[in-house]
N, C-alpha and C. Protein backbone atom coordinates (compact mmCIF):
# COMPACT_ATOMS: atom_id res chain seq x y z
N UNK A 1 0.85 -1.19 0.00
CA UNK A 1 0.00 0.00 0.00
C UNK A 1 0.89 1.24 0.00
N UNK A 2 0.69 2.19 -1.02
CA UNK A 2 1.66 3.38 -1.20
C UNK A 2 0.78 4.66 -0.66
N UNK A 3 1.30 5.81 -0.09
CA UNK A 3 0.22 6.61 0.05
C UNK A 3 1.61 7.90 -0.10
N UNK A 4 0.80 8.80 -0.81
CA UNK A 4 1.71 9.96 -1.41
C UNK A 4 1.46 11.55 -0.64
N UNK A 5 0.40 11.54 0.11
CA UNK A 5 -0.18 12.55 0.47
C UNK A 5 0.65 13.51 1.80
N UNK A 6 1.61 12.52 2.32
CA UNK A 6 1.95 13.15 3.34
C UNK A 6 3.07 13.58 3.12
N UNK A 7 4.23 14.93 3.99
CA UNK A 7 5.07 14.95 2.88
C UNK A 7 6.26 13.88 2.66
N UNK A 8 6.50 12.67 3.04
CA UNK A 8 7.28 11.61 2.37
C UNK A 8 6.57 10.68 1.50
N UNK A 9 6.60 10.77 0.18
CA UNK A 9 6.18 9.08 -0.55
C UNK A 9 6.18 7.95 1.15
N UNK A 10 5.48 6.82 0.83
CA UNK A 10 5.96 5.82 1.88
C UNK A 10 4.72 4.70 2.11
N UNK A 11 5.50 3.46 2.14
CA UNK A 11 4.20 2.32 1.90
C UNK A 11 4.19 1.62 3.62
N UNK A 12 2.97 1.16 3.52
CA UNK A 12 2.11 1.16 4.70
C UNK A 12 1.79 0.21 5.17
N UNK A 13 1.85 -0.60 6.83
CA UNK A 13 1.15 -1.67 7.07
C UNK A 13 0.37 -1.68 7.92
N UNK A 14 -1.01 -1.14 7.70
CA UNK A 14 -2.05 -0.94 8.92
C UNK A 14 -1.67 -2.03 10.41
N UNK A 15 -1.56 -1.34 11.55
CA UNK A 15 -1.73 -2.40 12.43
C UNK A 15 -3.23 -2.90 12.71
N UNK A 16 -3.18 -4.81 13.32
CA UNK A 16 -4.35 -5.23 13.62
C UNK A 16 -4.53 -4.72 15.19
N UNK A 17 -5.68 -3.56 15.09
CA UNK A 17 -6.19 -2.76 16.42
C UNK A 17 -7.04 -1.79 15.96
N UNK A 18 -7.55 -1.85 16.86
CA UNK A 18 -8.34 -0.61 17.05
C UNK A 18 -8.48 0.76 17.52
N UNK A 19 -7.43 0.08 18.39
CA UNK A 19 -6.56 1.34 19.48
C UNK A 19 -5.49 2.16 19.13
N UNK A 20 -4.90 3.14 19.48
CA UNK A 20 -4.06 3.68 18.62
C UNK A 20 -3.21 2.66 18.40
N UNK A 21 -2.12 2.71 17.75
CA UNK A 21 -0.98 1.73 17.67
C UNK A 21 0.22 2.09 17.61
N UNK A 22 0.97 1.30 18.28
CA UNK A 22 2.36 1.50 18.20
C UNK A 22 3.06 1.60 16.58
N UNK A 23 4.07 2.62 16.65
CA UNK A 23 4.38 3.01 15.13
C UNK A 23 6.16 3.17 15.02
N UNK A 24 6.18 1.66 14.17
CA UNK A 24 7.74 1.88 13.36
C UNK A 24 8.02 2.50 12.05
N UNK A 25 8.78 3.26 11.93
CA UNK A 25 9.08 3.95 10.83
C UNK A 25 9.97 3.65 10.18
N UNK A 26 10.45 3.32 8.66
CA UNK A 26 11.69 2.58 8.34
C UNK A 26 12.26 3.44 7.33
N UNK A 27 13.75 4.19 8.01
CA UNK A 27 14.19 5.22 6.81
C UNK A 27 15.50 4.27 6.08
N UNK A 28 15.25 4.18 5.10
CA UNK A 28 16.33 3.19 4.60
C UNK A 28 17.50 4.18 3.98
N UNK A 29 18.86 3.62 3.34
CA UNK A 29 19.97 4.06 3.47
C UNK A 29 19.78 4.59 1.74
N UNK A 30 21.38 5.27 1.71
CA UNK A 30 21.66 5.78 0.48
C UNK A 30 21.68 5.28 -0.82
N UNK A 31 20.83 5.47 -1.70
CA UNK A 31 20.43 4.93 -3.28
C UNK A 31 19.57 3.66 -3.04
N UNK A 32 18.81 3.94 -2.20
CA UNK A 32 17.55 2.42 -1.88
C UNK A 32 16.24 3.50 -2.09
N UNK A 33 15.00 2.89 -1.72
CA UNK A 33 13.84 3.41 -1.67
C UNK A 33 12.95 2.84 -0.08
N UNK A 34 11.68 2.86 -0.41
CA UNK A 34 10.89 2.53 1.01
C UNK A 34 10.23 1.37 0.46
N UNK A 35 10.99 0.63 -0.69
CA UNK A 35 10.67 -0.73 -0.91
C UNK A 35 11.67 -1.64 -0.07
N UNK A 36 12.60 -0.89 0.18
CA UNK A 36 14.09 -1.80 0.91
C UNK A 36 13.51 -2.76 2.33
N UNK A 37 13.58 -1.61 3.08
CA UNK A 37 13.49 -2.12 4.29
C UNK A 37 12.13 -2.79 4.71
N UNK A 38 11.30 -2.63 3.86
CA UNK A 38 9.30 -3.18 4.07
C UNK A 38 9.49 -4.41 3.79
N UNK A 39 10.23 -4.59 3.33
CA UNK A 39 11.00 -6.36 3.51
C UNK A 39 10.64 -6.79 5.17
N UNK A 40 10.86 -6.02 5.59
CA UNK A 40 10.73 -6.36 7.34
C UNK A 40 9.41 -6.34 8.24
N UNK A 41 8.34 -5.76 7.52
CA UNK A 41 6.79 -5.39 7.71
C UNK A 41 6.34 -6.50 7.91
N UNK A 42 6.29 -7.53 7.02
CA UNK A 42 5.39 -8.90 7.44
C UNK A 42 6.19 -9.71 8.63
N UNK A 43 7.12 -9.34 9.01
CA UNK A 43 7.88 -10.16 10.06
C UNK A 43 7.74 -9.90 11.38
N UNK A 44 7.28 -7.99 11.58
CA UNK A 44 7.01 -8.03 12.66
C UNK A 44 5.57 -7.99 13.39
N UNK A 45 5.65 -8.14 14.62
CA UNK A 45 4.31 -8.43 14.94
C UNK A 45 3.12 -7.39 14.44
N UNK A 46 1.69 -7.67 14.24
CA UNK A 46 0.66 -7.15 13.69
C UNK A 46 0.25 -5.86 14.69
N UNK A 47 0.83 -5.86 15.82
CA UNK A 47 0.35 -4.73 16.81
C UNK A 47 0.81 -3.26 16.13
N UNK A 48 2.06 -3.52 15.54
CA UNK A 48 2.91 -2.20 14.83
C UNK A 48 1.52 -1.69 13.39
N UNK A 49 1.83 -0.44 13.48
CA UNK A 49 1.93 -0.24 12.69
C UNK A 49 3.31 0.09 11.99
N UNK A 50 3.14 -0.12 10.37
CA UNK A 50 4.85 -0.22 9.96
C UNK A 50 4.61 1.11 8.25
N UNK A 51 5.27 2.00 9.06
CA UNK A 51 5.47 3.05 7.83
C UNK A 51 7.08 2.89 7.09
N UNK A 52 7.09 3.04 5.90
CA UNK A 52 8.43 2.82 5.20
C UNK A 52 8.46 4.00 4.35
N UNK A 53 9.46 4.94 4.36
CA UNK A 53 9.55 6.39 3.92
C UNK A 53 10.73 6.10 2.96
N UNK A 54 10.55 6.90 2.01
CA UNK A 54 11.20 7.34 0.82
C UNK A 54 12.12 8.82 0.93
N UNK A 55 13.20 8.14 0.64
CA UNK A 55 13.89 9.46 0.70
C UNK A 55 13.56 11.09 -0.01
N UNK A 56 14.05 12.26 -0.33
CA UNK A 56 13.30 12.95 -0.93
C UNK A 56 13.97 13.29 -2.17
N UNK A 57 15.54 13.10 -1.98
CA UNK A 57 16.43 13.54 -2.95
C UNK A 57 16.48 11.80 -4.17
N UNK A 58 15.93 12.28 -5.31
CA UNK A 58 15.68 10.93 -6.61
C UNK A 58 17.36 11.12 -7.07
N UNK A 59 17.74 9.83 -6.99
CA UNK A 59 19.44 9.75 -7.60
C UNK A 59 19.32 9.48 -8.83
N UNK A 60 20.44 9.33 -9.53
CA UNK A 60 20.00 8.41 -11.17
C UNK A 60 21.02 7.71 -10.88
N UNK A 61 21.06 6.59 -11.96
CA UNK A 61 19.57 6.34 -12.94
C UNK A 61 18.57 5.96 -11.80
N UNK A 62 18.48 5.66 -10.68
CA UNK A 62 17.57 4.79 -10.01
C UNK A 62 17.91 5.52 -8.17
N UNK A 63 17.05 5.14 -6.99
CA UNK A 63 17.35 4.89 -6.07
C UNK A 63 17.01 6.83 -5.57
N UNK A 64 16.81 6.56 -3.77
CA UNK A 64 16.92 7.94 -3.58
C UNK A 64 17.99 8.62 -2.53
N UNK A 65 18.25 9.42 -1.55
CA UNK A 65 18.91 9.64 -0.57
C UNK A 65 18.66 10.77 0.07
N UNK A 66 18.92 10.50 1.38
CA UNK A 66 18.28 11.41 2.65
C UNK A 66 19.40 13.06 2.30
N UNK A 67 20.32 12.89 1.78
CA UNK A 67 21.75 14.00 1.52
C UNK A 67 22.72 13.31 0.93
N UNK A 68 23.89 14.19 -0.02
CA UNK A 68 24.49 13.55 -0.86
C UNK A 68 25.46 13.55 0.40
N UNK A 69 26.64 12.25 -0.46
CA UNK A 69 27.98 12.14 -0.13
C UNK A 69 28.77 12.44 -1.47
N UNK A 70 29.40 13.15 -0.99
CA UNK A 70 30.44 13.19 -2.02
C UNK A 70 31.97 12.80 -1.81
N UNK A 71 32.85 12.59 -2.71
CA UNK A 71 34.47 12.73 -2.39
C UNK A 71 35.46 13.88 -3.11
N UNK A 72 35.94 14.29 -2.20
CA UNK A 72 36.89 15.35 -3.03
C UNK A 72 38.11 14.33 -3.70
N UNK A 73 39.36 15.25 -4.47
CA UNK A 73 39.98 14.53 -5.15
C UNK A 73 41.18 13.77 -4.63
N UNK A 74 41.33 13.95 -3.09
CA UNK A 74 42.15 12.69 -2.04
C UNK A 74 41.27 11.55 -2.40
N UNK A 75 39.97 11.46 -2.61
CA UNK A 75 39.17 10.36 -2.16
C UNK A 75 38.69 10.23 -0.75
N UNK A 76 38.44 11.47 -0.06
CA UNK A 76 37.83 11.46 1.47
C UNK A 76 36.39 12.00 1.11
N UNK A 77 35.48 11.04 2.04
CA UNK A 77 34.48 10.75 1.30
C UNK A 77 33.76 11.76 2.58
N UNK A 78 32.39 12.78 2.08
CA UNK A 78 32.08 14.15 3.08
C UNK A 78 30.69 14.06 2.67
N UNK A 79 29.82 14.36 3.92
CA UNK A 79 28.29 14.57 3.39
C UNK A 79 28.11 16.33 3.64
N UNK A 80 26.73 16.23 2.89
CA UNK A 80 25.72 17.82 3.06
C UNK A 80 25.27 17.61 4.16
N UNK A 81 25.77 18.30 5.47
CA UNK A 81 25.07 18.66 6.10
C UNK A 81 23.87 19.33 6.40
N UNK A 82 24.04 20.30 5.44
CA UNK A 82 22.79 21.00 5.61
C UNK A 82 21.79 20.62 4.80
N UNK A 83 22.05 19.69 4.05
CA UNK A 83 20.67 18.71 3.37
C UNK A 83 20.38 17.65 4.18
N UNK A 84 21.05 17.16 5.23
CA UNK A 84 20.93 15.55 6.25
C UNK A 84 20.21 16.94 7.55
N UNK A 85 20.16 17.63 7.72
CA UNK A 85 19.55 19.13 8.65
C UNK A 85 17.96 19.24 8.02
N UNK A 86 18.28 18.87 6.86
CA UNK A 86 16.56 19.46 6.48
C UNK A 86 15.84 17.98 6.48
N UNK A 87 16.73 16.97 5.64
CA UNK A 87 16.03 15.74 6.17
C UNK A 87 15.80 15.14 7.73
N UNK A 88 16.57 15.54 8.23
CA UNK A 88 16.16 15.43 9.87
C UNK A 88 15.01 16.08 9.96
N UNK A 89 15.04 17.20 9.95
CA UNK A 89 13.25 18.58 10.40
C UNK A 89 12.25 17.79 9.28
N UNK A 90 12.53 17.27 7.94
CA UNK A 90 11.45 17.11 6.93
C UNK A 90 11.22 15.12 8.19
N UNK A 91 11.79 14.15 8.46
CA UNK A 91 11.23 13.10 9.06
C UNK A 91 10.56 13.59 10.14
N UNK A 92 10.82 14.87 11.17
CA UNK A 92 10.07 14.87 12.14
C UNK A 92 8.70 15.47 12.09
N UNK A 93 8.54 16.49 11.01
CA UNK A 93 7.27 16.74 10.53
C UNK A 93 6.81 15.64 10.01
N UNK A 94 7.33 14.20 9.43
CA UNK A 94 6.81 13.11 8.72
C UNK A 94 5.61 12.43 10.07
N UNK A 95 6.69 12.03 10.94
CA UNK A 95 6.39 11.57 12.11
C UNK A 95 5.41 12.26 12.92
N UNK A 96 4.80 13.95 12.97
CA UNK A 96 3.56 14.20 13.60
C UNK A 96 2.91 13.74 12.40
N UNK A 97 2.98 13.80 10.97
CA UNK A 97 1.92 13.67 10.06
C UNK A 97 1.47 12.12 10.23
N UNK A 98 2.16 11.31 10.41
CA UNK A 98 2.04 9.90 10.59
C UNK A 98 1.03 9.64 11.51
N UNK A 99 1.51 10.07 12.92
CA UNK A 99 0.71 10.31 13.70
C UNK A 99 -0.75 10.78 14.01
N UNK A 100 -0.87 11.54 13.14
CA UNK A 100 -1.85 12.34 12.99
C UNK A 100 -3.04 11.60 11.96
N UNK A 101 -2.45 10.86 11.06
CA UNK A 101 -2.93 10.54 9.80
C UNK A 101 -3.28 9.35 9.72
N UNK A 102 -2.86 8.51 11.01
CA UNK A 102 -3.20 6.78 10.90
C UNK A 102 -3.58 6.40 12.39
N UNK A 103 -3.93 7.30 13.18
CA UNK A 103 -3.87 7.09 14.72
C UNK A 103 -3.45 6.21 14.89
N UNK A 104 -2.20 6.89 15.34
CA UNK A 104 -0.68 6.23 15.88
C UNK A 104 -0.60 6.54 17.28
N UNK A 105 0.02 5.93 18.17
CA UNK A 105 0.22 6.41 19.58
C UNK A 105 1.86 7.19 19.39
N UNK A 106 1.54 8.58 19.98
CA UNK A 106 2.51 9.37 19.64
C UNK A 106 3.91 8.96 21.09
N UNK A 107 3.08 7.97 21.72
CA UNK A 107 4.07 7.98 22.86
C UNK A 107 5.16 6.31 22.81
N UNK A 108 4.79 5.99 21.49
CA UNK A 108 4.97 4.55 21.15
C UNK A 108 5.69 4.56 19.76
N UNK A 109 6.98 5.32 19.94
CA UNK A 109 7.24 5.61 17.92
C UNK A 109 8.63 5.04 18.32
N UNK A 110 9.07 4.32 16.94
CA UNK A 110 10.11 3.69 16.70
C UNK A 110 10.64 3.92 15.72
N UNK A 111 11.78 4.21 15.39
CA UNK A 111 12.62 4.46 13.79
C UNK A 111 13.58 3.53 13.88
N UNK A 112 13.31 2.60 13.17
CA UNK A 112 14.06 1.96 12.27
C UNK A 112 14.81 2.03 11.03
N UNK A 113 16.31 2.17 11.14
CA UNK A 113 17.27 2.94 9.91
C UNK A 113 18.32 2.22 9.57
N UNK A 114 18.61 2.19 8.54
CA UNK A 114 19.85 1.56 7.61
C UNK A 114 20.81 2.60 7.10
N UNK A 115 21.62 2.16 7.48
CA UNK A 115 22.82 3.31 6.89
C UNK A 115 22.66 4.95 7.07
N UNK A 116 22.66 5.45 5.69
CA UNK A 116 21.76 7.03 6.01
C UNK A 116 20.58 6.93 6.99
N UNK A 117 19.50 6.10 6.38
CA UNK A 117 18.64 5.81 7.39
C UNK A 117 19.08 5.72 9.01
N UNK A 118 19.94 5.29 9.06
CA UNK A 118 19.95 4.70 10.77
C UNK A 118 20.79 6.35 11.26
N UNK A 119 21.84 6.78 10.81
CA UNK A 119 22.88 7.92 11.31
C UNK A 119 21.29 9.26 11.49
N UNK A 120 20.09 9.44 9.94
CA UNK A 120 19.48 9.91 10.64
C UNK A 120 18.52 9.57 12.05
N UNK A 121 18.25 8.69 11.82
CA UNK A 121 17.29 7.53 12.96
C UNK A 121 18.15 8.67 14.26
N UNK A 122 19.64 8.23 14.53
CA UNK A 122 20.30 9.00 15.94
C UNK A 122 20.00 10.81 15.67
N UNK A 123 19.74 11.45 14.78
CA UNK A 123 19.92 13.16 14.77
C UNK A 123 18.81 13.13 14.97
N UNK A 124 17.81 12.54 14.91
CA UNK A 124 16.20 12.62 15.41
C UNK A 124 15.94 12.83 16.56
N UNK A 125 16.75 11.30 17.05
CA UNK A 125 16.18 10.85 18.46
C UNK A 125 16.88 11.67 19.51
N UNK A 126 18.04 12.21 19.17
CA UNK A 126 18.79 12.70 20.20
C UNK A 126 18.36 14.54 20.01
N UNK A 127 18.13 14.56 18.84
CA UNK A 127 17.61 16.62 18.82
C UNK A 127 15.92 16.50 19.43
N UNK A 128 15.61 15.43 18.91
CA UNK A 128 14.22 15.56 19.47
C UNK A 128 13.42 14.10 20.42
N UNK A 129 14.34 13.66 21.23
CA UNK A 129 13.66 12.50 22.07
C UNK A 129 12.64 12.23 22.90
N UNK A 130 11.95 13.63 23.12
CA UNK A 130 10.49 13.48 23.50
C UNK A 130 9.56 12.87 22.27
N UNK A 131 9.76 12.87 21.47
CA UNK A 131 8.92 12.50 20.60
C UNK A 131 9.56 10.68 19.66
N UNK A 132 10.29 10.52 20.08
CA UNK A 132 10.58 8.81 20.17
C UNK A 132 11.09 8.13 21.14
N UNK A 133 10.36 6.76 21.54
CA UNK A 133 10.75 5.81 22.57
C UNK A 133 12.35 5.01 21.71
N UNK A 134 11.98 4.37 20.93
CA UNK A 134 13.08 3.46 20.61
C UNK A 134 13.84 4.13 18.92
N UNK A 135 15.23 3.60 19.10
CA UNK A 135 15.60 4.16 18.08
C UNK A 135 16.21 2.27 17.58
N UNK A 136 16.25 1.80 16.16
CA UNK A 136 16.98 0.49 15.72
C UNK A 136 18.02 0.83 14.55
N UNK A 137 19.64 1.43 14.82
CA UNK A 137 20.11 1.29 13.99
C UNK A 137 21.06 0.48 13.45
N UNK A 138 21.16 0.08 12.65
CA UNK A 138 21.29 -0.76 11.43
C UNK A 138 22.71 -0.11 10.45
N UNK A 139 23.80 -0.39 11.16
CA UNK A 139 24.92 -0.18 10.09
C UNK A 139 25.38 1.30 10.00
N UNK A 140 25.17 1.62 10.69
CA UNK A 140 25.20 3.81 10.94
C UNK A 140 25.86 4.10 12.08
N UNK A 141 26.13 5.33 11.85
CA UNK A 141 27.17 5.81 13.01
C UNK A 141 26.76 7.09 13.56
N UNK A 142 27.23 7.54 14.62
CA UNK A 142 26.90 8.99 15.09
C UNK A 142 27.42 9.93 14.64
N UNK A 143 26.63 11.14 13.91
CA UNK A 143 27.44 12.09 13.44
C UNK A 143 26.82 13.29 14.18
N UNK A 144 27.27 13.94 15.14
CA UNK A 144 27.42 14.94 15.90
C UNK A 144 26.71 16.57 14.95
N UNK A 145 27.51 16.75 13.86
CA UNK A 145 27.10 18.09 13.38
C UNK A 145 25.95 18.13 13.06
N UNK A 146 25.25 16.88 12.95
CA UNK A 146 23.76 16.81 12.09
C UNK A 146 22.33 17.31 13.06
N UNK A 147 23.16 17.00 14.60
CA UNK A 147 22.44 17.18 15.38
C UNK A 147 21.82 18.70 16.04
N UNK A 148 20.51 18.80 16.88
CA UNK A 148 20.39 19.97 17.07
C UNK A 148 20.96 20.52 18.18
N UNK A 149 21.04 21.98 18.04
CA UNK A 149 21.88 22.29 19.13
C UNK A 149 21.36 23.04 20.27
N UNK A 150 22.75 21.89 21.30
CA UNK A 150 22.02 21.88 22.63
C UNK A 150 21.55 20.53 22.74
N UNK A 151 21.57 19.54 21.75
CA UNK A 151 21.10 18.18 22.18
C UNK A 151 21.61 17.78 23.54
N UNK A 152 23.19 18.05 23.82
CA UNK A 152 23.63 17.50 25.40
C UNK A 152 22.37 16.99 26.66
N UNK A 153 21.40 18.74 26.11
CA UNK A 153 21.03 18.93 27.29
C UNK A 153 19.48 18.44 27.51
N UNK A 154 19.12 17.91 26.34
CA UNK A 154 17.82 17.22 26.34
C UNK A 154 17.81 16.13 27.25
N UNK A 155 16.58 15.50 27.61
CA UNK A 155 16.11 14.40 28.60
C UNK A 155 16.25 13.57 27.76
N UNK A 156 16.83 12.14 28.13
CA UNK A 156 16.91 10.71 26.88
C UNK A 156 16.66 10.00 28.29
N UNK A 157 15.79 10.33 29.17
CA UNK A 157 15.39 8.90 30.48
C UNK A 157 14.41 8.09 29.65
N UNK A 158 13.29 8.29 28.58
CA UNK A 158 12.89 7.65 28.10
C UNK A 158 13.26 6.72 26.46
N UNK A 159 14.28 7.18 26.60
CA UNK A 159 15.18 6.88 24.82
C UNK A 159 15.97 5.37 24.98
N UNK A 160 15.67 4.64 23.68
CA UNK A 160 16.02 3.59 23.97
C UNK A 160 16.98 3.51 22.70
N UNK A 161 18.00 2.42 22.68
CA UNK A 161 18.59 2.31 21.61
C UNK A 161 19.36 1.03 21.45
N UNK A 162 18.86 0.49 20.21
CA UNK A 162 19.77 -1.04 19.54
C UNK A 162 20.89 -0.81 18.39
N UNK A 163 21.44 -0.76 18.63
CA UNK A 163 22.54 -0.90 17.32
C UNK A 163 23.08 -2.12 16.79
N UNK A 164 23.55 -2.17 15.80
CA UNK A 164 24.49 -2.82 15.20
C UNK A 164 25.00 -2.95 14.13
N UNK A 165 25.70 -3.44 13.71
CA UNK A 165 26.76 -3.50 12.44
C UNK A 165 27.47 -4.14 12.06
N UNK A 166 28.17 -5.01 11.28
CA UNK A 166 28.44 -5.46 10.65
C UNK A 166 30.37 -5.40 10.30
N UNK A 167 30.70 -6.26 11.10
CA UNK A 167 32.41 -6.17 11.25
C UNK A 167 33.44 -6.32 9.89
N UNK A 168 32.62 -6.61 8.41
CA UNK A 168 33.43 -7.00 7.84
C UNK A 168 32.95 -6.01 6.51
N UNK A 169 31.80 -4.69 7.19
CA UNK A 169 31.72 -4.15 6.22
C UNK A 169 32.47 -2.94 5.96
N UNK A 170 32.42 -2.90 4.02
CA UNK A 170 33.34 -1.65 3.47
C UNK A 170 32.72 -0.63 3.31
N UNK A 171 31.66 -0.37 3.44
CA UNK A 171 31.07 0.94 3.18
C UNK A 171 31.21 1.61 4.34
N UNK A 172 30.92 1.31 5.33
CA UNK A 172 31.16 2.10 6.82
C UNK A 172 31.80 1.07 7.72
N UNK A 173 32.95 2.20 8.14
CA UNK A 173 34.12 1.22 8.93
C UNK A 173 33.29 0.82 10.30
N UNK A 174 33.44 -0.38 10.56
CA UNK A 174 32.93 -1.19 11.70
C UNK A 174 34.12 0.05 13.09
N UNK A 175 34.99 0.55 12.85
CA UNK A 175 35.45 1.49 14.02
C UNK A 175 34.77 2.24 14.30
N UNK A 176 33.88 3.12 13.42
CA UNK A 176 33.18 3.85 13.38
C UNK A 176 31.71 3.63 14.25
N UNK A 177 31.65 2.48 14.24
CA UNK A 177 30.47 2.22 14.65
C UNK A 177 30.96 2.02 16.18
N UNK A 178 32.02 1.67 16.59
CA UNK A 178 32.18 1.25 17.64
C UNK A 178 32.26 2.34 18.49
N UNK A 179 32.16 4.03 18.35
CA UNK A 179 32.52 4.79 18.68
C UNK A 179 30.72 4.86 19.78
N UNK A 180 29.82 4.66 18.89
CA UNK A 180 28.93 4.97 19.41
C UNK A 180 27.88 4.47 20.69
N UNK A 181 28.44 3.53 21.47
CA UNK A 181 28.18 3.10 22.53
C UNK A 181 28.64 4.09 23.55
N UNK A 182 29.90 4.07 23.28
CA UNK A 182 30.51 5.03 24.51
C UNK A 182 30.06 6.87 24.67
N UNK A 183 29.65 6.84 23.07
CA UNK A 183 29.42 8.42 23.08
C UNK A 183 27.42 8.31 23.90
N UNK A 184 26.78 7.07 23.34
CA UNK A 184 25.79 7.20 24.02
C UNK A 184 25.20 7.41 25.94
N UNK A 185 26.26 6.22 26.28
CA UNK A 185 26.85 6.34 27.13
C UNK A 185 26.99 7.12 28.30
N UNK A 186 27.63 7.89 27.63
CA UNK A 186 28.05 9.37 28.00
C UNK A 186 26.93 9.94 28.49
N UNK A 187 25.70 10.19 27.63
CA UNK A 187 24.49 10.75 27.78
C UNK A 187 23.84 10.19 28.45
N UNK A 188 23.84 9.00 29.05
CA UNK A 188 23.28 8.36 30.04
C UNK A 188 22.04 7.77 29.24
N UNK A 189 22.37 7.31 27.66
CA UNK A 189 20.66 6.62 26.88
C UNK A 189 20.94 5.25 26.75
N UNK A 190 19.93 4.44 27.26
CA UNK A 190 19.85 3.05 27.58
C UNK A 190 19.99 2.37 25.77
N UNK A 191 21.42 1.45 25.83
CA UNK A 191 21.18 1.32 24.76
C UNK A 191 21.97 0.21 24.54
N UNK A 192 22.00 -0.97 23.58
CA UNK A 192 22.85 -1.97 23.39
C UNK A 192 23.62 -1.92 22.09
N UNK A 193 24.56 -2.62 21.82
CA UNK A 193 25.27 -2.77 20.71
C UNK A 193 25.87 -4.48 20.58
N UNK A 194 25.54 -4.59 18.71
CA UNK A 194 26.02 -5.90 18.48
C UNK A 194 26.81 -5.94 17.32
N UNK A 195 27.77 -6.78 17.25
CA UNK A 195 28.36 -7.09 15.56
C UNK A 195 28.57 -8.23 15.28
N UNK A 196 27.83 -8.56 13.94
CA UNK A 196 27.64 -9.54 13.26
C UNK A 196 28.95 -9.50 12.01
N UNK A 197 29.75 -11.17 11.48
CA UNK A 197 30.33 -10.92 10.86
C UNK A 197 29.70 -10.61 9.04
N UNK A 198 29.14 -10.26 9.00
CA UNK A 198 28.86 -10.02 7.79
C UNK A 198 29.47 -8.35 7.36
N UNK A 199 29.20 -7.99 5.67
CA UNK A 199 29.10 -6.91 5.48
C UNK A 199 28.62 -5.62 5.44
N UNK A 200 27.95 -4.32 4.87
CA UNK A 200 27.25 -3.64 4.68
C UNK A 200 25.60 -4.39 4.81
N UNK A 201 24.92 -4.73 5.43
CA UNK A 201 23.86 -5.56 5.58
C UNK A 201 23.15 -6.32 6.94
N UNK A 202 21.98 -7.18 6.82
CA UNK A 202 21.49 -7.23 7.66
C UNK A 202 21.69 -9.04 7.53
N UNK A 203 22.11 -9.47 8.61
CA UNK A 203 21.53 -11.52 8.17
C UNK A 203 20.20 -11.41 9.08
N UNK A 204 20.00 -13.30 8.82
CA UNK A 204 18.90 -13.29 9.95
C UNK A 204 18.93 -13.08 11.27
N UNK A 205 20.40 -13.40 11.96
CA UNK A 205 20.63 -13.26 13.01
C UNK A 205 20.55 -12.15 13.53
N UNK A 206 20.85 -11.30 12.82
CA UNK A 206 20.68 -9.75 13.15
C UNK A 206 19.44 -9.07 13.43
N UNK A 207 18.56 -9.81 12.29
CA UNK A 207 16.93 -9.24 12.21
C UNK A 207 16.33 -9.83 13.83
N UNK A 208 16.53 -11.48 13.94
CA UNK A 208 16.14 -12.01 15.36
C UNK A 208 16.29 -11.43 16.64
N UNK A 209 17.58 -11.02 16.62
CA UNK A 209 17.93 -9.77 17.70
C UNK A 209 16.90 -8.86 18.09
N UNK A 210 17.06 -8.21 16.93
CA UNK A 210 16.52 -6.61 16.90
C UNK A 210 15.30 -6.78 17.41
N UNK A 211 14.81 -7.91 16.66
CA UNK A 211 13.19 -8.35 16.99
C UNK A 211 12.87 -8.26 18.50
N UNK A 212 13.77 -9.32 19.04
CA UNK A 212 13.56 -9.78 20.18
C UNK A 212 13.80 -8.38 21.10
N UNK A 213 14.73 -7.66 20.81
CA UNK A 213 14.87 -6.44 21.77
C UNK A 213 13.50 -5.52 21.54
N UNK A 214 12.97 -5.75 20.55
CA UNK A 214 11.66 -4.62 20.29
C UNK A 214 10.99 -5.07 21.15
N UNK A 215 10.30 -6.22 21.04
CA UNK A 215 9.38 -6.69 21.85
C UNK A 215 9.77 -7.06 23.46
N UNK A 216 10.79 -6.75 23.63
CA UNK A 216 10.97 -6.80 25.07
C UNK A 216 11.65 -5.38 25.80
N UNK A 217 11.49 -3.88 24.56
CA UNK A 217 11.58 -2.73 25.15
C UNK A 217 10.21 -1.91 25.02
């Protein structure tokens, strides 16, 4: 089910209820769509509702992304900040519209992110964590500038967080990822971390995890 009206493209899995429902959101990574990750919709339980968002920026020939990366001519590879800034503010207006638009329980929201997806999934939750319980990222790392400022000083007593990643992947250095336990940490946000040997990607073992931590946060 596709629905275009809100401002992200993004396909849909009504939860079975009546009551508001708990709501995962799935921002998937750089040059994918919100066909990627809805791979994961029929797997989790029917209580969710499961929104899958489309990036806004269309790549060619195919695929979309939350902000470019580029490389200068060392080959050091740099994102737009101030386009991963507007896609941060454009998901959190996504997320009241969601809310608003499928009676969702606004006190029950989850983002689920891959790569771009997941690095924004953390500039969300940490500029704006009153407005998400759990964050699931998926192969992403913390990037500090993206965030809003003054995040230090926000409340994260209710912020939850799963990570993990993937030790043998080349697209984002598994060091990188390792940074972000300790920086969470720091902030005092309840959160776990795992690595699987695979690459840029998710196995089953990984998905079972995640699962199991949803339903038991």
């Amino acid at each position: 089910m596709v629905i275009k009206e809100l401002s992200l493209t993004h396909k849909l899995k009504p939860a079975n209820s009546s009551e508001k429902a708990p709501v995962i959101i799935l921002l998937h990574g750089y040059g994918s769509d919100e066909n990627d990750l809805f791979s994961f919709a029929s797997e989790l339980p029917d209580k969710y509702l499961v929104v899958s968002a489309k990036a806004p920026m269309q790549m060619m020939p195919y695929g979309n992304a939350w902000y470019e990366i580029n490389f200068n001519a060392s080959g050091d590879k740099f994102t737009n900040d101030e386009q991963a800034v507007a896609s941060r503010e454009l998901i959190v207006k996504f997320i009241d519209e969601v809310i608003e638009s499928y009676y969702a329980d606004e006190n029950d929201v989850t983002l689920l992110g891959f790569s771009q997806g997941a690095i924004l999934s953390y500039a969300v939750a940490l500029s704006y964590p009153e407005k998400i319980k759990r964050v699931i990222a998926l192969s992403g790392y913390i990037q500090k500038s993206i965030y809003k400022e003054g995040y230090q000083n926000n409340n994260f007593d209710d912020l939850k967080i799963y990570a993990s990643h993937g030790s043998q992947d080349q697209v984002i250095p598994v060091e990188w990822a390792r940074k972000n336990k300790p920086f969470l940490d720091e902030l005092n946000i309840k959160n776990t971390y795992s690595e699987f040997p695979i690459g840029h990607g998710v196995n089953p073992q990984n998905f079972m995890e995640f699962k199991n931590w949803l339903l038991n946060n």
